[in-house]
Protein backbone atom coordinates (compact mmCIF):
# COMPACT_ATOMS: atom_id res chain seq x y z
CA UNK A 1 2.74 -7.72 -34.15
CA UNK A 2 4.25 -6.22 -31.36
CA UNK A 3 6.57 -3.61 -30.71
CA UNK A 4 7.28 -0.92 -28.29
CA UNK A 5 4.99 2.16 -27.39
CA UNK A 6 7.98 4.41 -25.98
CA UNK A 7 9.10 5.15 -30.34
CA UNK A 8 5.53 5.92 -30.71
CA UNK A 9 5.50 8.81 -27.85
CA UNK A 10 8.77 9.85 -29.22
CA UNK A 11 7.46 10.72 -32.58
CA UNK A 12 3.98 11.58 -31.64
CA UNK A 13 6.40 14.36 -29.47
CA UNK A 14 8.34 15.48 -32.40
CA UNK A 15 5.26 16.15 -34.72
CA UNK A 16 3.47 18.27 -32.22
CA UNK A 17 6.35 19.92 -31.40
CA UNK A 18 7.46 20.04 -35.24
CA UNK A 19 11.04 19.85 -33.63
CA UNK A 20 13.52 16.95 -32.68
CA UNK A 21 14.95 19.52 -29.96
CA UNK A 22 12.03 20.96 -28.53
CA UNK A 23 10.42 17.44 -28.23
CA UNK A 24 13.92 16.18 -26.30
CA UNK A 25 13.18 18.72 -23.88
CA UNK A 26 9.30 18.07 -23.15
CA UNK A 27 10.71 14.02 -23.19
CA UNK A 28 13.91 15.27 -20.89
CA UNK A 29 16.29 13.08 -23.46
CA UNK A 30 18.55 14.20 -25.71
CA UNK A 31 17.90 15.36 -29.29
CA UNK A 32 19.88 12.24 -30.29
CA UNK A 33 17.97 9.66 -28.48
CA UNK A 34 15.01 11.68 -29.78
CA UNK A 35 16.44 10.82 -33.68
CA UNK A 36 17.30 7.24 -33.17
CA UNK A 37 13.78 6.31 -31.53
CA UNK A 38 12.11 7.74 -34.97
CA UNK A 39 14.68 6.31 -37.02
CA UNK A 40 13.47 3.14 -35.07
CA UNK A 41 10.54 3.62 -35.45
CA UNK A 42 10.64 4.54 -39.45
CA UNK A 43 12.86 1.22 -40.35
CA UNK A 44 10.05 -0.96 -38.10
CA UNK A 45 7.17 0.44 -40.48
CA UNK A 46 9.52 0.67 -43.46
CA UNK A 47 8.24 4.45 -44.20
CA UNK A 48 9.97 7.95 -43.89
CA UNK A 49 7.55 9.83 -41.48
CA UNK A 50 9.74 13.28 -41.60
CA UNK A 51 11.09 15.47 -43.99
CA UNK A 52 13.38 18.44 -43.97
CA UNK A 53 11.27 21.88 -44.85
CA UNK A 54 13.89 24.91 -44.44
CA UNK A 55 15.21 25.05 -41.47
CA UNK A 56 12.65 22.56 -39.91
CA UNK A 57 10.58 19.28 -40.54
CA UNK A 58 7.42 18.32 -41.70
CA UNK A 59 4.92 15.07 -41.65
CA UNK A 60 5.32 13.22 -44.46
CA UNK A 61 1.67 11.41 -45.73
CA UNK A 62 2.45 8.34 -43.64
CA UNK A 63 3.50 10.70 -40.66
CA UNK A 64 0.34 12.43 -40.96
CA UNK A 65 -1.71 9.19 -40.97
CA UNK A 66 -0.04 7.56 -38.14
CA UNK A 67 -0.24 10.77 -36.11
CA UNK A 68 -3.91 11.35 -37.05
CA UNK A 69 -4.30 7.31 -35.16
CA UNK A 70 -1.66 7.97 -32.18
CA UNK A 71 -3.95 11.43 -31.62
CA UNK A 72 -7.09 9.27 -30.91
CA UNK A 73 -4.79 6.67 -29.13
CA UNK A 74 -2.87 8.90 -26.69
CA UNK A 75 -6.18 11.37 -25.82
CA UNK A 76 -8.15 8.08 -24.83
CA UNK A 77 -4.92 7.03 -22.38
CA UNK A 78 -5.59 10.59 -20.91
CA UNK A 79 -8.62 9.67 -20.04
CA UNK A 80 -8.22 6.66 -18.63
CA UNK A 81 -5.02 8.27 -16.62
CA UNK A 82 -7.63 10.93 -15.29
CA UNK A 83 -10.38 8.69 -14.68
CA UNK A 84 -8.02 6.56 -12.28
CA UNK A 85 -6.74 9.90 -10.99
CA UNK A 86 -9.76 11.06 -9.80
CA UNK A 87 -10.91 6.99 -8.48
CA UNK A 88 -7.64 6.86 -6.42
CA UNK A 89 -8.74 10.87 -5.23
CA UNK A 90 -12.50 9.77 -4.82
CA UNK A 91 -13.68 12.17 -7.07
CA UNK A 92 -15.82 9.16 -9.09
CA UNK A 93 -16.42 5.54 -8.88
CA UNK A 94 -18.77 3.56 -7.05
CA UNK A 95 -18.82 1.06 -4.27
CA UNK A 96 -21.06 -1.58 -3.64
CA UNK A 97 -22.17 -2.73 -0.36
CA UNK A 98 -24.78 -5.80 0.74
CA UNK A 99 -26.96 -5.09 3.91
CA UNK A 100 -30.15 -5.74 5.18
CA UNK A 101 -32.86 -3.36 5.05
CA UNK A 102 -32.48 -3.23 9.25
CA UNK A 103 -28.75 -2.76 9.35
CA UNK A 104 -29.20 0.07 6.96
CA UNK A 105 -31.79 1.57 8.58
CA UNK A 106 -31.15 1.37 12.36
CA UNK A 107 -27.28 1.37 12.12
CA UNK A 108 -26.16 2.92 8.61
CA UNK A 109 -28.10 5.58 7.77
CA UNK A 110 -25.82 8.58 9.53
CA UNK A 111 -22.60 6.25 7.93
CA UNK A 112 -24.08 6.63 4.44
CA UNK A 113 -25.31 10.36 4.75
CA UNK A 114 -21.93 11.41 6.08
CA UNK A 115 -20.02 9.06 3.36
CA UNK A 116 -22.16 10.94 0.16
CA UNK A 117 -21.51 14.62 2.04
CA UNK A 118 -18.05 13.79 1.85
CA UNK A 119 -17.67 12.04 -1.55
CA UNK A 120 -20.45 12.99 -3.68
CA UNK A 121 -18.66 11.81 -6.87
CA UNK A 122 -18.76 8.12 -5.36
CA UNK A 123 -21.78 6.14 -6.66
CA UNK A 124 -23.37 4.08 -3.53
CA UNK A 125 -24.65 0.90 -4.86
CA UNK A 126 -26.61 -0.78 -1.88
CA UNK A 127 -28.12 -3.96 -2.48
CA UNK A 128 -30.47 -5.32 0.49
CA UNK A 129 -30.35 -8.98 1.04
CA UNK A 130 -29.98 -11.14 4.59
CA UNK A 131 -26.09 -11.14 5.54
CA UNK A 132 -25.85 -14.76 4.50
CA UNK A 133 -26.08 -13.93 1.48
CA UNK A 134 -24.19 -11.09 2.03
CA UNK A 135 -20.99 -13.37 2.65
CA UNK A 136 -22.10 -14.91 -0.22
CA UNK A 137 -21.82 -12.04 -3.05
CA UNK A 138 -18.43 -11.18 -1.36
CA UNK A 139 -17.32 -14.46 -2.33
CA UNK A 140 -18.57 -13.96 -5.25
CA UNK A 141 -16.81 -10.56 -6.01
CA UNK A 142 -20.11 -9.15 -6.81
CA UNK A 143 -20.17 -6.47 -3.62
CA UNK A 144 -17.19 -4.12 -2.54
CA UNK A 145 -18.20 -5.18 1.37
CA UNK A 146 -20.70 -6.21 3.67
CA UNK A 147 -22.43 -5.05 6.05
CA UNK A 148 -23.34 -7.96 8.47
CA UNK A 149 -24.72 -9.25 12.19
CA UNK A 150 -21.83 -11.46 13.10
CA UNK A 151 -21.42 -13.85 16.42
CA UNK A 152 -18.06 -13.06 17.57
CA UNK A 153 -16.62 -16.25 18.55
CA UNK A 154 -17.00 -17.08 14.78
CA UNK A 155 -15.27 -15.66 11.48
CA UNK A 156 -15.00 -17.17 8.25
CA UNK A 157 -11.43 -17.66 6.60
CA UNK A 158 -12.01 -15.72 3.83
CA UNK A 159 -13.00 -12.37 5.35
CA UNK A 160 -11.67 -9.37 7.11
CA UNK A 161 -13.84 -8.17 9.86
CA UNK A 162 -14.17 -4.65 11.05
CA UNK A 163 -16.70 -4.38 14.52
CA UNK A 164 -19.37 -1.41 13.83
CA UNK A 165 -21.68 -1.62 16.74
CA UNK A 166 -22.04 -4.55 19.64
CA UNK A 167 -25.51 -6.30 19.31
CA UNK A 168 -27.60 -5.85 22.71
CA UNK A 169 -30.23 -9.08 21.77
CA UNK A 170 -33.26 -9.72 23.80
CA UNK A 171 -36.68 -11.67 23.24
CA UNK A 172 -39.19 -9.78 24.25
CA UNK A 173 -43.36 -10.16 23.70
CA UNK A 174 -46.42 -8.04 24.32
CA UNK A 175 -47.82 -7.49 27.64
CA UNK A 176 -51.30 -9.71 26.57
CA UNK A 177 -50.07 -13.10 26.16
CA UNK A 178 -47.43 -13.26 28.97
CA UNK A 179 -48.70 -14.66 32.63
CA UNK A 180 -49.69 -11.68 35.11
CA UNK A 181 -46.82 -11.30 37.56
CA UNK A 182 -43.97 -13.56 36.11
CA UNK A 183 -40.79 -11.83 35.59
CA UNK A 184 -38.19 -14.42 34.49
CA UNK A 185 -38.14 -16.76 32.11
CA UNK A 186 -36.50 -20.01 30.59
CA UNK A 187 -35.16 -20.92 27.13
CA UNK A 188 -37.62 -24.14 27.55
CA UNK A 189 -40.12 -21.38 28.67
CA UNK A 190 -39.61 -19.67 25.49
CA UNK A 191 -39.67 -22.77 23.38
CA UNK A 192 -43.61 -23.16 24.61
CA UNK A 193 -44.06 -19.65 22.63
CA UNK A 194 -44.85 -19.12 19.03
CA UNK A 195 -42.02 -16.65 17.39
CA UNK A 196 -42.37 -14.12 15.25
CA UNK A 197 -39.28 -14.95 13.76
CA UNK A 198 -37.07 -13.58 10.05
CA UNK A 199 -36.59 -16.14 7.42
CA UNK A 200 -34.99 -19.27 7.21
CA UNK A 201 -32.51 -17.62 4.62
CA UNK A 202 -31.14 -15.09 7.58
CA UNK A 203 -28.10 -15.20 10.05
CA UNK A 204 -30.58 -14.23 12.50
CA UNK A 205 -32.93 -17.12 12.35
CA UNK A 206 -30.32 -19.86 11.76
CA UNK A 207 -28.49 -18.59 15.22
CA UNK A 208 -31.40 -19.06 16.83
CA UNK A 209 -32.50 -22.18 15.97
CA UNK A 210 -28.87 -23.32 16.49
CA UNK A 211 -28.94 -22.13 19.72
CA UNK A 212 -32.47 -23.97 21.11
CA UNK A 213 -30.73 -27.16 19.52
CA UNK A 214 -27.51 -26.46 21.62
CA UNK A 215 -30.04 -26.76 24.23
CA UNK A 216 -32.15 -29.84 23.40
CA UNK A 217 -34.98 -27.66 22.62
CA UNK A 218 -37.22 -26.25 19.19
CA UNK A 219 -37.64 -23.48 18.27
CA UNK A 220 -41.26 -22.97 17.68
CA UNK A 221 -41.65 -20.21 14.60
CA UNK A 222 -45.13 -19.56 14.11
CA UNK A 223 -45.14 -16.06 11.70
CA UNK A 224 -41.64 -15.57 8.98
CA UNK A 225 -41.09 -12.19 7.69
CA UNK A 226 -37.95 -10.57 6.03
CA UNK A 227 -38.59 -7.19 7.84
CA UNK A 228 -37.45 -6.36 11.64
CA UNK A 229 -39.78 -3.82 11.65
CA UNK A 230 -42.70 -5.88 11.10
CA UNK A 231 -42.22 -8.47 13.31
CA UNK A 232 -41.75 -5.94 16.37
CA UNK A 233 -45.40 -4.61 14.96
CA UNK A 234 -46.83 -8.46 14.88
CA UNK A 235 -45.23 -9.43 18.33
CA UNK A 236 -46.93 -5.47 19.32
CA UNK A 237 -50.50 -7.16 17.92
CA UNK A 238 -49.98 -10.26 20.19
CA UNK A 239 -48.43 -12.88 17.49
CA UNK A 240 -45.96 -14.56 19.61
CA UNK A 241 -42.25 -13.67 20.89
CA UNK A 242 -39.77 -12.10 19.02
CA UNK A 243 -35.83 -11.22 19.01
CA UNK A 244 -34.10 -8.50 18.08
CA UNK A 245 -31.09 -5.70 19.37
CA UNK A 246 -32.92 -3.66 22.11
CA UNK A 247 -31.54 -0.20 19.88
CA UNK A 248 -34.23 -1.51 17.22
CA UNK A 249 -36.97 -2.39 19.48
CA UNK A 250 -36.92 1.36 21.38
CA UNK A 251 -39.08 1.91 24.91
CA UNK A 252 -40.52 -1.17 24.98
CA UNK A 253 -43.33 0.32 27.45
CA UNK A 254 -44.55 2.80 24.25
CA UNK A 255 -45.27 -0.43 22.47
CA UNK A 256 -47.15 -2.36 25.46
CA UNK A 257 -43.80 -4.76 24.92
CA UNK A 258 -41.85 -6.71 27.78
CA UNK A 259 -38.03 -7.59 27.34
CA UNK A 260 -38.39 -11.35 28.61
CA UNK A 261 -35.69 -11.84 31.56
CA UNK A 262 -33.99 -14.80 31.85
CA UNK A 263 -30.15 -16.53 32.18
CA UNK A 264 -30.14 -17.68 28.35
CA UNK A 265 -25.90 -17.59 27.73
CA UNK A 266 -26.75 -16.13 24.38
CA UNK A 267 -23.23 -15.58 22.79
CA UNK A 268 -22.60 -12.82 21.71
CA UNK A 269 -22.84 -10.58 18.57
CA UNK A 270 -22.04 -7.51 16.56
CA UNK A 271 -22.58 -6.17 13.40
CA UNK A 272 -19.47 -5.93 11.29
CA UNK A 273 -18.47 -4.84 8.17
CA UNK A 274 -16.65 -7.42 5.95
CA UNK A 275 -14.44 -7.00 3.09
CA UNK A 276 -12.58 -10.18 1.27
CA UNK A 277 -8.51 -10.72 2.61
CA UNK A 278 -7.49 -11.88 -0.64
CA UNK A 279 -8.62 -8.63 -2.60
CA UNK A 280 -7.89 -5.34 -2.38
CA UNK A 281 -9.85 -2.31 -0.74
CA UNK A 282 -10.61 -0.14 -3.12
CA UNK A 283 -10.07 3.40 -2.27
CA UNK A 284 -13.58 4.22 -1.86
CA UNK A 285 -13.96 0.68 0.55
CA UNK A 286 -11.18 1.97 2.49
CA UNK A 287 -12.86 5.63 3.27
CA UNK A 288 -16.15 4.08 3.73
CA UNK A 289 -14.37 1.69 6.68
CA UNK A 290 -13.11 4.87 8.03
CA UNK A 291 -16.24 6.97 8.23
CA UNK A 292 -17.64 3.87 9.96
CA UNK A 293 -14.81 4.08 12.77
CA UNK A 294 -15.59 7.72 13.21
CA UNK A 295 -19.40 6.99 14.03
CA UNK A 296 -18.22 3.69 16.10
CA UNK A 297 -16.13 6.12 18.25
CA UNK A 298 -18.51 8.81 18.49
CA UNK A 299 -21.07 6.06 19.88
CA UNK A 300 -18.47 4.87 21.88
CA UNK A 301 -18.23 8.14 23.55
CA UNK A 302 -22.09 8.59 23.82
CA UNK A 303 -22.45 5.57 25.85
CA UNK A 304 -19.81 5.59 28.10
């Protein structure tokens, strides 16, 4: 059965008020719109919910009873009115992001630290999986936004794309299994390596590989792992060559590593933050994007 809220306010109004007039002035109507909504409302439920006491009214038992409900009712809309007050202010909520453990790490961390000094009521929900699947929750709806490595000259339909920091890639190797006195190298060079290489389930790997078979050659992955760290610790130890953003690898020379030289035409890549361009940002998605821009200037600024 339906039927509309506004008589309900009205009379919830006039009983704590106890007044027809005084309620018309918290409602700003007049004390005869006031009268006809509860007479409204009274023929609708077929009982009198007011009665005259002296000079003013008084619940009658069905007024009391539907009060007693409309009580409960109207304090839970309250709440719900100040728990979106305080989401739209960023006082509380949460916002889920997907990364990688080596975007959050080597990129995020400062993002994050100044995000929860700023809102501390906001909940960061970080889950750490590859990017791929990254894109693949924000399809999903299951994430807020990504955090991603992304090759520039590519961008999927579906997504909004917000550049964080450009990618500086290199393959590099230790010092003992390269040849004395060589200094530059070719991809078909490389391919006669074994990598230390992420997963197959990684944007990382599958540009790779795409990019030896752009070239007629295979790449030959010898040792998979899921961490960045570890593989610049195995290529360290000798394992084979590996690839990663030269801000993640550090002085190569404190690690006995060499950054392989070489004209290899590798496109080009960032990392990127994602949200979905058929949903909305949520307010806390919105102030995250923008404590992101402040870091990308302030980098911006370093390196110039």
């Amino acid at each position: 059965m339906s039927y509309p809220l506004e008589p309900y306010r009205v009379f919830y109004q006039v009983a704590l008020e106890e007044s027809f007039t005084k309620a018309a002035g918290k409602l700003f109507v007049t004390q005869s719109s006031v009268s006809q909504s509860v007479k409204s409302l009274e023929d609708h439920l077929k009982v009198k919910l007011f009665f005259r006491r002296g000079r003013g009214i008084a619940l009658t038992e069905e007024g009391i009873l539907l009060y007693a409900h409309l009580k409960v009712a109207f304090n839970e809309f309250d709440k719900v009115h100040r728990y979106l007050e305080k989401h739209q202010n960023l006082e509380s909520g949460q916002l889920r992001i997907g990364a990688s453990d080596t975007l959050c790490k080597h990129y995020f961390l400062e993002v994050f630290e100044e995000f929860h000094t700023r809102y501390p009521g906001i909940k960061l929900q970080i889950n750490n999986q590859p990017s791929l699947k990254t894109m693949e929750s924000l399809m999903e709806g299951s994430i807020d936004l990504g955090l991603i490595n992304h090759e520039i000259r590519e961008a999927h339909p579906q997504f909004d794309y917000t550049g964080f920091f450009p990618l500086e890639e290199v393959f590099f190797a230790s010092e003992k299994i390269l040849p004395s006195g060589k200094e530059h190298y070719t991809l078909k060079d490389l391919s006669r390596y074994p990598f230390v290489s992420l997963r197959e389930n990684t944007s990382t790997r599958r540009f790779l590989e795409d990019f030896f078979h752009s070239k007629g050659l295979k790449m030959n992955t010898e040792v998979e792992l899921i961490s960045l760290d570890l593989i610049i610790s195995l290529v360290t130890a000798g394992f084979g060559v590996g690839f990663a953003d030269q801000r993640v690898i550090g002085n190569p020379k404190d690690k006995g590593l060499v950054i392989l030289k070489g004209r290899f035409d590798l496109p080009r890549r960032h990392i990127a933050i994602i949200t979905h361009r058929r949903l909305p940002k949520s307010p806390a998605a919105r102030a995250f994007i923008a404590v992101a821009e402040g870091h990308k200037k302030k980098h911006s600024i370093m390196n110039a």
